[in-house]
Every structure is written in C-alpha cells, then in structure tokens.
PDB file of N, CA and C in Angstrom:
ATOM      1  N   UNK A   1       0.805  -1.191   0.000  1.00  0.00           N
ATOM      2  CA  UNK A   1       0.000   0.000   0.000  1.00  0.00           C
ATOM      3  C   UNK A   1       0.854   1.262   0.000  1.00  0.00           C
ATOM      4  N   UNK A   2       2.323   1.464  -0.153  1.00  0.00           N
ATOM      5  CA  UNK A   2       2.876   2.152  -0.410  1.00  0.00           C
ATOM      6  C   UNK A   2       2.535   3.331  -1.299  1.00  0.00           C
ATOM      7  N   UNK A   3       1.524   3.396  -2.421  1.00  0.00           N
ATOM      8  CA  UNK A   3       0.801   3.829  -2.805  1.00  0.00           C
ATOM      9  C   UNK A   3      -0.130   4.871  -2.119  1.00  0.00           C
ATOM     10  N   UNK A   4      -0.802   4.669  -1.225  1.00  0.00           N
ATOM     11  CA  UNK A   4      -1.729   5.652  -0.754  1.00  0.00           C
ATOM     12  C   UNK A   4      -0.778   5.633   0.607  1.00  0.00           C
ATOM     13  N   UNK A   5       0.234   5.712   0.613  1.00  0.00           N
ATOM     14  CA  UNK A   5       1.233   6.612   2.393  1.00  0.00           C
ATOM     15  C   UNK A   5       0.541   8.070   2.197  1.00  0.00           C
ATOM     16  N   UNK A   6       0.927   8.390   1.385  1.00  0.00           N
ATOM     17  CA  UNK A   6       0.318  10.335   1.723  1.00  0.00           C
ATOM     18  C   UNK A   6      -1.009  10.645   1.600  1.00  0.00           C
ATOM     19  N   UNK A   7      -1.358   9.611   1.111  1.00  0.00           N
ATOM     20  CA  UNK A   7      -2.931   9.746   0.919  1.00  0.00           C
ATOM     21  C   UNK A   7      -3.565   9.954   2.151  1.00  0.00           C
ATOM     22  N   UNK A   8      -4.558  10.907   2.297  1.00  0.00           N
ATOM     23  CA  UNK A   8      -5.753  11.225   3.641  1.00  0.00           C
ATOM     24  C   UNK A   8      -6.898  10.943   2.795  1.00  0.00           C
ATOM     25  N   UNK A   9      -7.131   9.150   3.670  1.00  0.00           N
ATOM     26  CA  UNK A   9      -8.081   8.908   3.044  1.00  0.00           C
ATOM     27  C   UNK A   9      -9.540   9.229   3.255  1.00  0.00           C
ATOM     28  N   UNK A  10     -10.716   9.883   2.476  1.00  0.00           N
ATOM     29  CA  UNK A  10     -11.891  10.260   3.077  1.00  0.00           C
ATOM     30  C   UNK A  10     -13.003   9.161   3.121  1.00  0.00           C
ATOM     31  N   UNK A  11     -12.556   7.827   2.418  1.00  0.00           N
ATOM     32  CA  UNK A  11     -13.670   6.878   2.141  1.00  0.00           C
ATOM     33  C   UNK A  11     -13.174   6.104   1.365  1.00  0.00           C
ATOM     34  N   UNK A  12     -14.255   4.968   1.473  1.00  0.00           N
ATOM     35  CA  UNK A  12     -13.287   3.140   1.012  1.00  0.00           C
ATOM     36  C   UNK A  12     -14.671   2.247   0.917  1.00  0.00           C
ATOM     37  N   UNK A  13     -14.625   1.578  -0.445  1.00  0.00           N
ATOM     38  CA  UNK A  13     -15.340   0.694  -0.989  1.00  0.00           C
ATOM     39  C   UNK A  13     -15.188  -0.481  -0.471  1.00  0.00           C
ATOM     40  N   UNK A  14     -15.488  -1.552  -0.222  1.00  0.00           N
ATOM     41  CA  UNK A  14     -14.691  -2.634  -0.606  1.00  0.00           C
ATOM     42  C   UNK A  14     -15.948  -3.478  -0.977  1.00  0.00           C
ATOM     43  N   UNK A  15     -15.207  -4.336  -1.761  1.00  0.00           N
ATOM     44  CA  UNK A  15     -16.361  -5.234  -2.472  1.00  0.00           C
ATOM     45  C   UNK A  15     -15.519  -6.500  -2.612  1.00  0.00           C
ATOM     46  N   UNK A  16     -16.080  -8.004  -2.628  1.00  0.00           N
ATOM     47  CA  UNK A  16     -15.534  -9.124  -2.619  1.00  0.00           C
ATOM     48  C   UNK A  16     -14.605  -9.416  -4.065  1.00  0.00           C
ATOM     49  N   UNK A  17     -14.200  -8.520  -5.387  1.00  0.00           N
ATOM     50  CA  UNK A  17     -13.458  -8.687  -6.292  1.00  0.00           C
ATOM     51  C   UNK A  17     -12.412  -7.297  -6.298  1.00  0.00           C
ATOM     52  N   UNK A  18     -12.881  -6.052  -5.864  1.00  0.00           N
ATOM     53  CA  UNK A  18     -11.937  -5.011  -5.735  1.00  0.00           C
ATOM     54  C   UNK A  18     -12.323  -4.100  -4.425  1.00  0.00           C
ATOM     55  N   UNK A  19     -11.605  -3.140  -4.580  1.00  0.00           N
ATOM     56  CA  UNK A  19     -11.663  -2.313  -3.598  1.00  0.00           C
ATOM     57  C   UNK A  19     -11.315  -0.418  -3.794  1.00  0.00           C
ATOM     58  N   UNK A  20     -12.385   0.370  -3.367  1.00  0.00           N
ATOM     59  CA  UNK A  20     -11.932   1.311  -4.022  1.00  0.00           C
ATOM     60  C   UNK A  20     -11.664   2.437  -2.949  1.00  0.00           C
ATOM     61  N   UNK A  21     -10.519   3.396  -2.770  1.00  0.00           N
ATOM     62  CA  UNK A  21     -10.647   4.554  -1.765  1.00  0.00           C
ATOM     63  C   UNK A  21     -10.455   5.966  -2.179  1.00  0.00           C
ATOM     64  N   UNK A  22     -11.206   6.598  -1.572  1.00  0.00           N
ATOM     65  CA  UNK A  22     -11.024   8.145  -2.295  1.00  0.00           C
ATOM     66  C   UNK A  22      -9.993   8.863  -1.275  1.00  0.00           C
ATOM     67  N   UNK A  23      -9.401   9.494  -1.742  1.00  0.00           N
ATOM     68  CA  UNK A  23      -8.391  10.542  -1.022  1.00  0.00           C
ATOM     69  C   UNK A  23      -9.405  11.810  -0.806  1.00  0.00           C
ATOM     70  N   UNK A  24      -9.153  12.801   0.392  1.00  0.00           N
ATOM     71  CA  UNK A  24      -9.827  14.188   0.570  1.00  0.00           C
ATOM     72  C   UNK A  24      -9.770  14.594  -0.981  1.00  0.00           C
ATOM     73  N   UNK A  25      -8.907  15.196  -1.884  1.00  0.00           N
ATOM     74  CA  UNK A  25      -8.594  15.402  -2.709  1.00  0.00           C
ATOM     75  C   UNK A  25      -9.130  15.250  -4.027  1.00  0.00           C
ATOM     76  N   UNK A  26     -10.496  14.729  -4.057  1.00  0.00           N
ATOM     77  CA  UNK A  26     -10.871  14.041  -4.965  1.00  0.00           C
ATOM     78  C   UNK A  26     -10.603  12.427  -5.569  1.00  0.00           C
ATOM     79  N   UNK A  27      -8.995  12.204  -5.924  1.00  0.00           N
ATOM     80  CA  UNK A  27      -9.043  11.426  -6.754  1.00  0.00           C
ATOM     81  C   UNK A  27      -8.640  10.138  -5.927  1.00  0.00           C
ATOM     82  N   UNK A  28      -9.897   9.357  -6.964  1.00  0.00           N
ATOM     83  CA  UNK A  28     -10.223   7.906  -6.276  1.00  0.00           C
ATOM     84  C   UNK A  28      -9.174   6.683  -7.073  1.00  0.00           C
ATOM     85  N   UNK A  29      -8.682   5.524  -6.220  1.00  0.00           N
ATOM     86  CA  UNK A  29      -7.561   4.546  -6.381  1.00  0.00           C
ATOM     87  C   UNK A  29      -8.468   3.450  -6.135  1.00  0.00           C
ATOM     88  N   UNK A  30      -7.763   2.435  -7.193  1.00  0.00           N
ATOM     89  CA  UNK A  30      -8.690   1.385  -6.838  1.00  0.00           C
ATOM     90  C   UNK A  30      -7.629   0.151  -6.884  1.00  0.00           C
ATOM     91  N   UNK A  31      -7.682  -1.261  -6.594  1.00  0.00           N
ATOM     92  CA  UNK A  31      -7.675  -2.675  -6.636  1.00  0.00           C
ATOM     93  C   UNK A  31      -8.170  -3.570  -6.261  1.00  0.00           C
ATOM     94  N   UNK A  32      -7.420  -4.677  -6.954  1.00  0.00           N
ATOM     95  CA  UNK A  32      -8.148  -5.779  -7.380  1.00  0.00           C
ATOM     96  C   UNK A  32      -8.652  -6.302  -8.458  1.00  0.00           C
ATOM     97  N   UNK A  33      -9.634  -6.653  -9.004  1.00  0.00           N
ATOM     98  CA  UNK A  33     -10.175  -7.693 -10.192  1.00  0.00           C
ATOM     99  C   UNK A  33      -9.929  -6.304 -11.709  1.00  0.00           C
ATOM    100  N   UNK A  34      -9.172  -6.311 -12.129  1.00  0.00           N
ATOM    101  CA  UNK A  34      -8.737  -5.550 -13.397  1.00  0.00           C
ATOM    102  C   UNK A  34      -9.720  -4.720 -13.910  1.00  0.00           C
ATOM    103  N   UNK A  35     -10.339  -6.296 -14.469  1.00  0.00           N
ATOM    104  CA  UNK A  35     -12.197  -6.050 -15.243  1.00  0.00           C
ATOM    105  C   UNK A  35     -13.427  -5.425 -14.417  1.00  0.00           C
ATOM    106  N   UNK A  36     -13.300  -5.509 -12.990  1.00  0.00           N
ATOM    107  CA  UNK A  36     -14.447  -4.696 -12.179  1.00  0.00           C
ATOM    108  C   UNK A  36     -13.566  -3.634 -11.811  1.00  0.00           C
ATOM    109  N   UNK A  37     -12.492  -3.005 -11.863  1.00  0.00           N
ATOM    110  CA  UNK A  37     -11.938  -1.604 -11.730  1.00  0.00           C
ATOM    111  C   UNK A  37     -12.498  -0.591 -13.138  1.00  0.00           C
ATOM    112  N   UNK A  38     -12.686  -1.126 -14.361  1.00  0.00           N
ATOM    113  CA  UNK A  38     -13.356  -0.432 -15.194  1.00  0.00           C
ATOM    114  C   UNK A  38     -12.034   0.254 -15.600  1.00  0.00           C
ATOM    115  N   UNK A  39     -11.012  -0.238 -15.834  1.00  0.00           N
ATOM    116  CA  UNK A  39      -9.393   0.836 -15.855  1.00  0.00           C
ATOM    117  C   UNK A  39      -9.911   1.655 -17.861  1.00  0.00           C
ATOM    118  N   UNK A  40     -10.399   0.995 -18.362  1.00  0.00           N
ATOM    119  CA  UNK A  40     -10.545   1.567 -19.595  1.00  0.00           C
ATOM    120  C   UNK A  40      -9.412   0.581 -20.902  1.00  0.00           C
ATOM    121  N   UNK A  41      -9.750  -0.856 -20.077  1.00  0.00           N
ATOM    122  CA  UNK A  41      -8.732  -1.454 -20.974  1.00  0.00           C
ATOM    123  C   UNK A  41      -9.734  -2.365 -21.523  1.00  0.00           C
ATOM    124  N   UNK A  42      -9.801  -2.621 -22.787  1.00  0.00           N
ATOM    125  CA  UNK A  42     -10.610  -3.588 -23.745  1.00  0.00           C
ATOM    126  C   UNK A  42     -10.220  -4.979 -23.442  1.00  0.00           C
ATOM    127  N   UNK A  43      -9.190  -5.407 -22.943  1.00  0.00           N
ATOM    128  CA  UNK A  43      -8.656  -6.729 -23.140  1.00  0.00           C
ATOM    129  C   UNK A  43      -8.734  -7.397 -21.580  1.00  0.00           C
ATOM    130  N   UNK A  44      -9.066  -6.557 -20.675  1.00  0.00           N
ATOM    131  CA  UNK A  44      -9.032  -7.069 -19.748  1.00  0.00           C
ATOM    132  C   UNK A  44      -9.961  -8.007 -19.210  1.00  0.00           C
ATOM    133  N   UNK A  45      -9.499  -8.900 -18.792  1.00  0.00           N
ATOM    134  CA  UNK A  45     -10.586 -10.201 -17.994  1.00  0.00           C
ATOM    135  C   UNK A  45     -10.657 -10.221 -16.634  1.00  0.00           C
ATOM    136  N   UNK A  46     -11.466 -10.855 -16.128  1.00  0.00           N
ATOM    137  CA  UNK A  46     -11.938 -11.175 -14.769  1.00  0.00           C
ATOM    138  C   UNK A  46     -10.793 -12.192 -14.490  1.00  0.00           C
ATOM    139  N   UNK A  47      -9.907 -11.482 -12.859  1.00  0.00           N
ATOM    140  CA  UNK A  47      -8.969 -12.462 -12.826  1.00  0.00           C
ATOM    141  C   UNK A  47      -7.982 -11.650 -12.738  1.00  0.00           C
ATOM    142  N   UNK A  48      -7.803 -11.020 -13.933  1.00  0.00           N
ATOM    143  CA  UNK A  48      -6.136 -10.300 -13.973  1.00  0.00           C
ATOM    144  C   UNK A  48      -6.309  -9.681 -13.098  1.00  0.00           C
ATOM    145  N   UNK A  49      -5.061  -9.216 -12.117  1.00  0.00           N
ATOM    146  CA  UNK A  49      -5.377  -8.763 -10.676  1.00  0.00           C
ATOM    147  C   UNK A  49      -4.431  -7.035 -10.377  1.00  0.00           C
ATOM    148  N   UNK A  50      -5.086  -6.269  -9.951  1.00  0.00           N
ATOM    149  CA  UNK A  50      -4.488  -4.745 -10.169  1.00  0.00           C
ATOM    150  C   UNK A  50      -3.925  -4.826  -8.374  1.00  0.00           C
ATOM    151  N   UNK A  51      -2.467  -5.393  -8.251  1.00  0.00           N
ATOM    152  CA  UNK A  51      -1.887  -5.246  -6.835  1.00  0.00           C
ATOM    153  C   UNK A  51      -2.051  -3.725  -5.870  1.00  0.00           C
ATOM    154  N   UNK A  52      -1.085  -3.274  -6.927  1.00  0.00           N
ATOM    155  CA  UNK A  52      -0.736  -1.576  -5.983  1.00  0.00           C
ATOM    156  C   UNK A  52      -2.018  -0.784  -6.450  1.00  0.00           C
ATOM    157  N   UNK A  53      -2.655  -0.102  -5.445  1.00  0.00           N
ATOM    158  CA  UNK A  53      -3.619   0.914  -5.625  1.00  0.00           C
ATOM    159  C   UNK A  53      -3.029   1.840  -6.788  1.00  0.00           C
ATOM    160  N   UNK A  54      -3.944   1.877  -7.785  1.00  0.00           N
ATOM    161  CA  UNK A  54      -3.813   2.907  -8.677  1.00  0.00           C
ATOM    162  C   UNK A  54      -5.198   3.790  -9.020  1.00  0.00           C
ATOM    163  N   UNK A  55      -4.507   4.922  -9.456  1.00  0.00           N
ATOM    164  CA  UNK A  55      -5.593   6.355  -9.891  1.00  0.00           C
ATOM    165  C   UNK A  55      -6.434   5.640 -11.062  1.00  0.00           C
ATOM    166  N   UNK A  56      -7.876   5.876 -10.468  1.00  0.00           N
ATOM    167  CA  UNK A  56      -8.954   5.123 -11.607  1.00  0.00           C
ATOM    168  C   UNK A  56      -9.401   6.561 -12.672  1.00  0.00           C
ATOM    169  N   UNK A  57      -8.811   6.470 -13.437  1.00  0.00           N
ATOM    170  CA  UNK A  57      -8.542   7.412 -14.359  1.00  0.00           C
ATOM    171  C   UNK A  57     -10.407   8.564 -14.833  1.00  0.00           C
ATOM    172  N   UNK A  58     -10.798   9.704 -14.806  1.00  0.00           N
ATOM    173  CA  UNK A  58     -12.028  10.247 -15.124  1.00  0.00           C
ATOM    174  C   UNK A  58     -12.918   9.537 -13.592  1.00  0.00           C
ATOM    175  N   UNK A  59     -12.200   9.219 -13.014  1.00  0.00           N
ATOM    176  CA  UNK A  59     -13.132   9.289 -11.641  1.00  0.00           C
ATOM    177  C   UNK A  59     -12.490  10.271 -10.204  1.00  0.00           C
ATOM    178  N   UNK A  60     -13.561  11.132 -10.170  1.00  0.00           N
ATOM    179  CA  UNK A  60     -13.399  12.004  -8.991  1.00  0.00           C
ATOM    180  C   UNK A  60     -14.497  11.770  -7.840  1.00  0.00           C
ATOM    181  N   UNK A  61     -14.497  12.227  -6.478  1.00  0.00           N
ATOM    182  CA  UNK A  61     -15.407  12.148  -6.082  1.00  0.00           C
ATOM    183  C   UNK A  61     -15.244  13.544  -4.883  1.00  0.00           C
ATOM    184  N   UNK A  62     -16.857  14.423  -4.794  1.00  0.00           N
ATOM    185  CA  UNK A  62     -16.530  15.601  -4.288  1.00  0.00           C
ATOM    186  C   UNK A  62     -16.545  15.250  -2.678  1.00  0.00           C
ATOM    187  N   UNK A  63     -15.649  15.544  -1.327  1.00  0.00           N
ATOM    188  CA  UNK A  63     -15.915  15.428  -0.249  1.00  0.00           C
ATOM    189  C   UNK A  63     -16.368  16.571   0.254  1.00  0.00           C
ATOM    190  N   UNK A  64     -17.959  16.644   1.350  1.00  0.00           N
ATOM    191  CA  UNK A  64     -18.357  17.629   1.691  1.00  0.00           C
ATOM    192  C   UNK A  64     -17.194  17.995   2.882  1.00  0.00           C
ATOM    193  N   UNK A  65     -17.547  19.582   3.287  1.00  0.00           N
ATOM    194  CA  UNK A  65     -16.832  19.801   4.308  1.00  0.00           C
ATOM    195  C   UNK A  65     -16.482  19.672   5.941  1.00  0.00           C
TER     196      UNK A  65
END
C-alpha cells in the first residue's frame, strides 16, 4: 500500500473482487479484479489482478466539508 502513504483517506469501498478509496482530494484509487476496476482497458478479464492501488482514471469524487 505504499501507494496511498500520503494519501488522507476520506472513504473506502470494498467489495468481494476489488476495492476502491477516495483521497480528501478528490481522486479515487482502486484494486483488485482488473475487469471490475473499469481501468478503460478492452482486453481485460476477470482475474487479472491490479496489486498496488492505482488512480482510476475520469473518476473524482466531491468530499463535503
């Protein structure tokens, strides 16, 4: 999880194939199941596995204050 160290996280998904957390900041990181992260890849299948939290690309989410 080296990945989200600086991250202040405001909120966290988790679901039995991925997992998703938003930073204060807007931008939301996700892993797990490739194909239910929605990364924007055509080839991807159920299975291939996304280790290190990464930025789920055109997804923001607003935190109230």
């Amino acid at each position: 999880m080296e990945a989200l160290r600086r991250v202040k996280v405001a909120a966290a998904a988790i679901c039995d194939t991925h997992t998703l957390v938003a930073g204060e900041d807007g931008v939301v990181w996700g892993f797990g199941d490739r194909a239910a992260l929605g990364l924007g890849e055509a080839n991807a299948t159920p299975g291939q596995l996304v280790v290190q939290p990464t930025p789920i690309p055109n997804l923001r989410v607003r935190t109230l204050p």
